[in-house]
Protein backbone atom coordinates (compact mmCIF):
# COMPACT_ATOMS: atom_id res chain seq x y z
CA UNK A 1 -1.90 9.19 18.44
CA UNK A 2 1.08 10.63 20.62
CA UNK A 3 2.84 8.01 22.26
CA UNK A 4 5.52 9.89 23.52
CA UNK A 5 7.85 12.66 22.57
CA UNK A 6 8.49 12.40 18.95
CA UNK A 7 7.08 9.16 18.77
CA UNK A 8 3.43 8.96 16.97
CA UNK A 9 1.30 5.78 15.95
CA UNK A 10 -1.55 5.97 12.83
CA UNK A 11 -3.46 2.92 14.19
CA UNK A 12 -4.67 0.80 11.83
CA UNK A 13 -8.67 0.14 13.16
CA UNK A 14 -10.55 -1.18 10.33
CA UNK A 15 -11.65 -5.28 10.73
CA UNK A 16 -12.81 -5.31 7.13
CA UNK A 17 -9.37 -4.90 5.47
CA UNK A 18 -6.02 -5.96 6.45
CA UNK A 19 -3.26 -2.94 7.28
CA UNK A 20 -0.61 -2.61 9.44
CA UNK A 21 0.21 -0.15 11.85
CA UNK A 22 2.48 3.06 11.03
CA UNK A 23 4.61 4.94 13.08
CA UNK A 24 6.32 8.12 13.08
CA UNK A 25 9.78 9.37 14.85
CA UNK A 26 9.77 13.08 14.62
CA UNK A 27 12.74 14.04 16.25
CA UNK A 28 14.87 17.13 15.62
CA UNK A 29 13.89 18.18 11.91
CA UNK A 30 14.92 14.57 11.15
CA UNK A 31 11.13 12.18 9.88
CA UNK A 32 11.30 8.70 9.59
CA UNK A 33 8.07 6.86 9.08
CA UNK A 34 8.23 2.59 10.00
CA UNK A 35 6.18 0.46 7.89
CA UNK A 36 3.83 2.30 5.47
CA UNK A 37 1.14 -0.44 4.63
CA UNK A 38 -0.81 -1.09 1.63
CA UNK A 39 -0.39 1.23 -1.04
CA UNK A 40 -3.95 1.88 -1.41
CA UNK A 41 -4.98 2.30 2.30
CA UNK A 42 -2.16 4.99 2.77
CA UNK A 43 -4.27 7.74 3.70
CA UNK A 44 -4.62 6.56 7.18
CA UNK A 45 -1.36 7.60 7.95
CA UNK A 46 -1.36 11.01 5.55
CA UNK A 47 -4.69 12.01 7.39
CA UNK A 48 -2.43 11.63 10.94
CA UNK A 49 0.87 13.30 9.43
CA UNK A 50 -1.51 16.24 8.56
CA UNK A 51 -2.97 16.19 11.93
CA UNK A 52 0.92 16.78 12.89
CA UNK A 53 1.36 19.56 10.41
CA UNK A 54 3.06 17.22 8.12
CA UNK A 55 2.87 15.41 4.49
CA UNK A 56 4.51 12.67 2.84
CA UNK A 57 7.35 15.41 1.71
CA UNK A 58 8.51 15.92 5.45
CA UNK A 59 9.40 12.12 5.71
CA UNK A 60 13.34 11.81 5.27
CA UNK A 61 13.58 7.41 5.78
CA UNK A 62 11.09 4.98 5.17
CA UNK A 63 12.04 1.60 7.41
CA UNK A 64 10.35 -1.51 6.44
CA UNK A 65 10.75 -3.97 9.14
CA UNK A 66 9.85 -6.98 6.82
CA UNK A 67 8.65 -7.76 3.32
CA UNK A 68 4.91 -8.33 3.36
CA UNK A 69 2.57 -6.18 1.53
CA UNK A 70 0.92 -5.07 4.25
CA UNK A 71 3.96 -3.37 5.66
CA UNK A 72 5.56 -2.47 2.51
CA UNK A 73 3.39 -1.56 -0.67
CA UNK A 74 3.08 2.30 0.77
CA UNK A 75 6.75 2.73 0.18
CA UNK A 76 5.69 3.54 -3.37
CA UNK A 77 3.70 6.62 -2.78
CA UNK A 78 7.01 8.66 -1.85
CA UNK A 79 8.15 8.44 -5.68
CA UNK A 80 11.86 7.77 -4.62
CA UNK A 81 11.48 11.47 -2.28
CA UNK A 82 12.54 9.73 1.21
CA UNK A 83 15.07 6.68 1.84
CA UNK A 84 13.35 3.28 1.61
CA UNK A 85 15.37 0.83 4.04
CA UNK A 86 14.88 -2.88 4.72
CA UNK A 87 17.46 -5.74 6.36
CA UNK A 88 19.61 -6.63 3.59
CA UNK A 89 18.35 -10.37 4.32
CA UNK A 90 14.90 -9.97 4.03
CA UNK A 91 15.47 -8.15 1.00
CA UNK A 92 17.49 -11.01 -0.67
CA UNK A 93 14.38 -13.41 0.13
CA UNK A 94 12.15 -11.14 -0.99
CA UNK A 95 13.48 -10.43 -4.49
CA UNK A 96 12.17 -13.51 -5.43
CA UNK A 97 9.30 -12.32 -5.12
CA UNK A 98 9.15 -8.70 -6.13
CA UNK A 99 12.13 -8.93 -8.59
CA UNK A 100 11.61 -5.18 -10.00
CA UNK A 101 11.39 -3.58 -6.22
CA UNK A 102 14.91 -1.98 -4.68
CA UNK A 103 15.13 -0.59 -1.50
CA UNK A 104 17.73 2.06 -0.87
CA UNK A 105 19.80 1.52 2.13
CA UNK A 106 19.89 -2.00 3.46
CA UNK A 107 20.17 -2.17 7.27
CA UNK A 108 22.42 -4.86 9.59
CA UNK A 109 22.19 -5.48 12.89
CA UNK A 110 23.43 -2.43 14.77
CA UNK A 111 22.96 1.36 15.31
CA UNK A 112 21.54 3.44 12.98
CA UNK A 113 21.89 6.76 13.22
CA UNK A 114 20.02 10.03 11.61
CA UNK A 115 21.10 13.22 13.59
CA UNK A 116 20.10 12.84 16.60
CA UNK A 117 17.76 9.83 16.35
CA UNK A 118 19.97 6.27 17.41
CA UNK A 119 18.19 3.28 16.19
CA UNK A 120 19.41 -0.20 17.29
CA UNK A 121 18.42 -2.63 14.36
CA UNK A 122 17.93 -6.31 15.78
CA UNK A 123 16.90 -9.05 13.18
CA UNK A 124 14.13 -11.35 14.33
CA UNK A 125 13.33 -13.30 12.38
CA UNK A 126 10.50 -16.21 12.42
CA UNK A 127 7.36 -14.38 11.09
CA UNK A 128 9.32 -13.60 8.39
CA UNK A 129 12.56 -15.14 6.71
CA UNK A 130 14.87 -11.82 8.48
CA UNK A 131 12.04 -9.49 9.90
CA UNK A 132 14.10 -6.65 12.03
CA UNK A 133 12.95 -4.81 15.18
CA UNK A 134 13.73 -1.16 15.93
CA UNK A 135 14.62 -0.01 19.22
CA UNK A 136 14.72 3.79 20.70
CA UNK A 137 17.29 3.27 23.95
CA UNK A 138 16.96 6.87 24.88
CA UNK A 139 12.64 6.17 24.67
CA UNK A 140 12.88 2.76 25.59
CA UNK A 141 10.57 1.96 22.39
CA UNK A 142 10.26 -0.63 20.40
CA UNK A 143 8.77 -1.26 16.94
CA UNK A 144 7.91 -5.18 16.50
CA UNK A 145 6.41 -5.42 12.94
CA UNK A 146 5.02 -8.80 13.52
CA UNK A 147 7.16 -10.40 15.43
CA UNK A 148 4.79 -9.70 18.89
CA UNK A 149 1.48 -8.03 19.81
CA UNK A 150 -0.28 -7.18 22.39
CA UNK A 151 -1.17 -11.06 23.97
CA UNK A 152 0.19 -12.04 20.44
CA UNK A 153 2.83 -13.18 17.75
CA UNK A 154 2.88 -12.96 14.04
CA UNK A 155 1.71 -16.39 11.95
CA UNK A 156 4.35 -18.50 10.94
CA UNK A 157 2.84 -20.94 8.49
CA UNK A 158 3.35 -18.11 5.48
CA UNK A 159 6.17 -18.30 2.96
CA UNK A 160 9.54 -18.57 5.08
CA UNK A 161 7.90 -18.73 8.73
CA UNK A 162 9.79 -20.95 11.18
CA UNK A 163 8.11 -21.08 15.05
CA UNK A 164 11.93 -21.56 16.59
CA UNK A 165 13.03 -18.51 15.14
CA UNK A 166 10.24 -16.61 16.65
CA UNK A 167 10.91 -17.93 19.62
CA UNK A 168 14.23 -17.02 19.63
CA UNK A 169 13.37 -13.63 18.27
CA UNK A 170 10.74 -12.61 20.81
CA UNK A 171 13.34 -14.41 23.90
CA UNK A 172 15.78 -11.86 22.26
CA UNK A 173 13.52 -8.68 22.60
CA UNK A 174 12.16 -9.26 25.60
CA UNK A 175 15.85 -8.80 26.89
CA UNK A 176 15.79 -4.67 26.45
CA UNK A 177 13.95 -2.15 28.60
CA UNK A 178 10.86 -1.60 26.81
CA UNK A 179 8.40 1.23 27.67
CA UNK A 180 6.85 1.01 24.69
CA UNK A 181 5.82 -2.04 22.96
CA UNK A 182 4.98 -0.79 19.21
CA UNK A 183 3.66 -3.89 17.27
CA UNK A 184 2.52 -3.93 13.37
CA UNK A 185 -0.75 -4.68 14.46
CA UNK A 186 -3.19 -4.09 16.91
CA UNK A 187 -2.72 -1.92 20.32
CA UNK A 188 0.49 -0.75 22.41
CA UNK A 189 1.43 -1.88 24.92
CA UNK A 190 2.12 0.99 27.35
CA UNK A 191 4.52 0.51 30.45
CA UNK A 192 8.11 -1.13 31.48
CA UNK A 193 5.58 -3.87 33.92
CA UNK A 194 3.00 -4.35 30.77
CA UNK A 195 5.62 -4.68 28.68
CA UNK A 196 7.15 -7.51 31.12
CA UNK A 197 3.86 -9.29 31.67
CA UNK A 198 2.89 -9.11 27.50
CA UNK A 199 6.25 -11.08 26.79
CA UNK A 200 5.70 -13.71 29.25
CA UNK A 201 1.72 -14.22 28.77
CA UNK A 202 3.05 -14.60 25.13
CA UNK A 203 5.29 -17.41 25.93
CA UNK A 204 3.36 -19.04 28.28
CA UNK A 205 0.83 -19.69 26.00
CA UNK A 206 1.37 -18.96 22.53
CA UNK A 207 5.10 -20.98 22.35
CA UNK A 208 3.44 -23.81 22.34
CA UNK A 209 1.89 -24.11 19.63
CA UNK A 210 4.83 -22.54 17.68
């Protein structure tokens, strides 16, 4: 699914197994695919990269935007042939966990750049001990993980959720112009005024019992 220019989502549809979302930012010669899922459910993202043209082998970065298996397991299918990053936070709490797993690059709050592609990195975290957040300025995209959904948040009762961090996380993003709302599960949200209305439907209702 084309979002916009250089921007494509493999939506994760399925109700009888959990997945996340992937995404793809194609932008000159320069591949970086955002949270890869489970490692066995990966071929609903190779089936849309070969929609595109693509394979696994065109993918130059791998961003994880937090450490649940859901979002991360997939990283394993590129054999150490792409850049796996994650926020060097998360990946402290999360080598508890998965002791043997190493990332390659761990990202900080700032800009990221790969040619021509500028990532701002923003930590949210709350769903997750130090989930991050991308965000395209010159789309006006950004990728959520779980952090928010469409009329939604990410579950805070798992290991290392705190409901005042997300709070503060999802205050924090709804700060930047966002044209695209790209969560980790579920739809987009399409659309600088359905973007605006999402974030505060969110807090209206969901903050409280968070």
């Amino acid at each position: 699914m084309k979002i916009t220019d250089g921007i494509y989502a493999f939506l994760w549809r399925s109700y009888r197994e959990n997945n996340c979302n992937t995404y793809l930012i194609d932008q000159d010669g320069y591949r970086v695919l955002i949270d890869p899922g489970h490692y066995h459910l990966i071929d609903h993202w190779e089936r849309g990269l070969e929609r595109l043209g693509l394979s696994r082998n065109d993918i130059n970065l791998i961003i994880i935007t937090h450490g649940h298996p859901d979002h991360l397991e997939g990283a394993a299918a590129f054999d150490g042939k792409a850049k796996v990053a994650i926020g060097e936070t998360e990946y402290a709490w999360l080598r508890r966990y998965a002791p043997s797993w190493a990332p390659d690059i761990l990202l900080h709050e700032g800009i990221l750049r790969l040619g021509t592609i500028e990532m701002k990195i923003i930590e949210s975290p709350g769903h997750s001990p130090a989930s991050i957040c991308i965000y395209l300025p010159d789309k006006e995209a950004l990728f959520t993980g779980d952090v928010i959904f469409q009329e939604g948040i990410g579950r805070t009762d798992l290991p290392g959720g705190d409901g005042q961090k997300l709070k503060e996380s999802i205050r924090k993003i709804s700060q930047l112009k966002v044209k695209y709302l790209l969560p980790g599960h579920g739809n987009p949200v399409v659309g600088e005024k359905e973007v605006e209305r999402n974030f505060h439907q969110v807090e209206r209702y969901w903050f409280q019992f968070i």
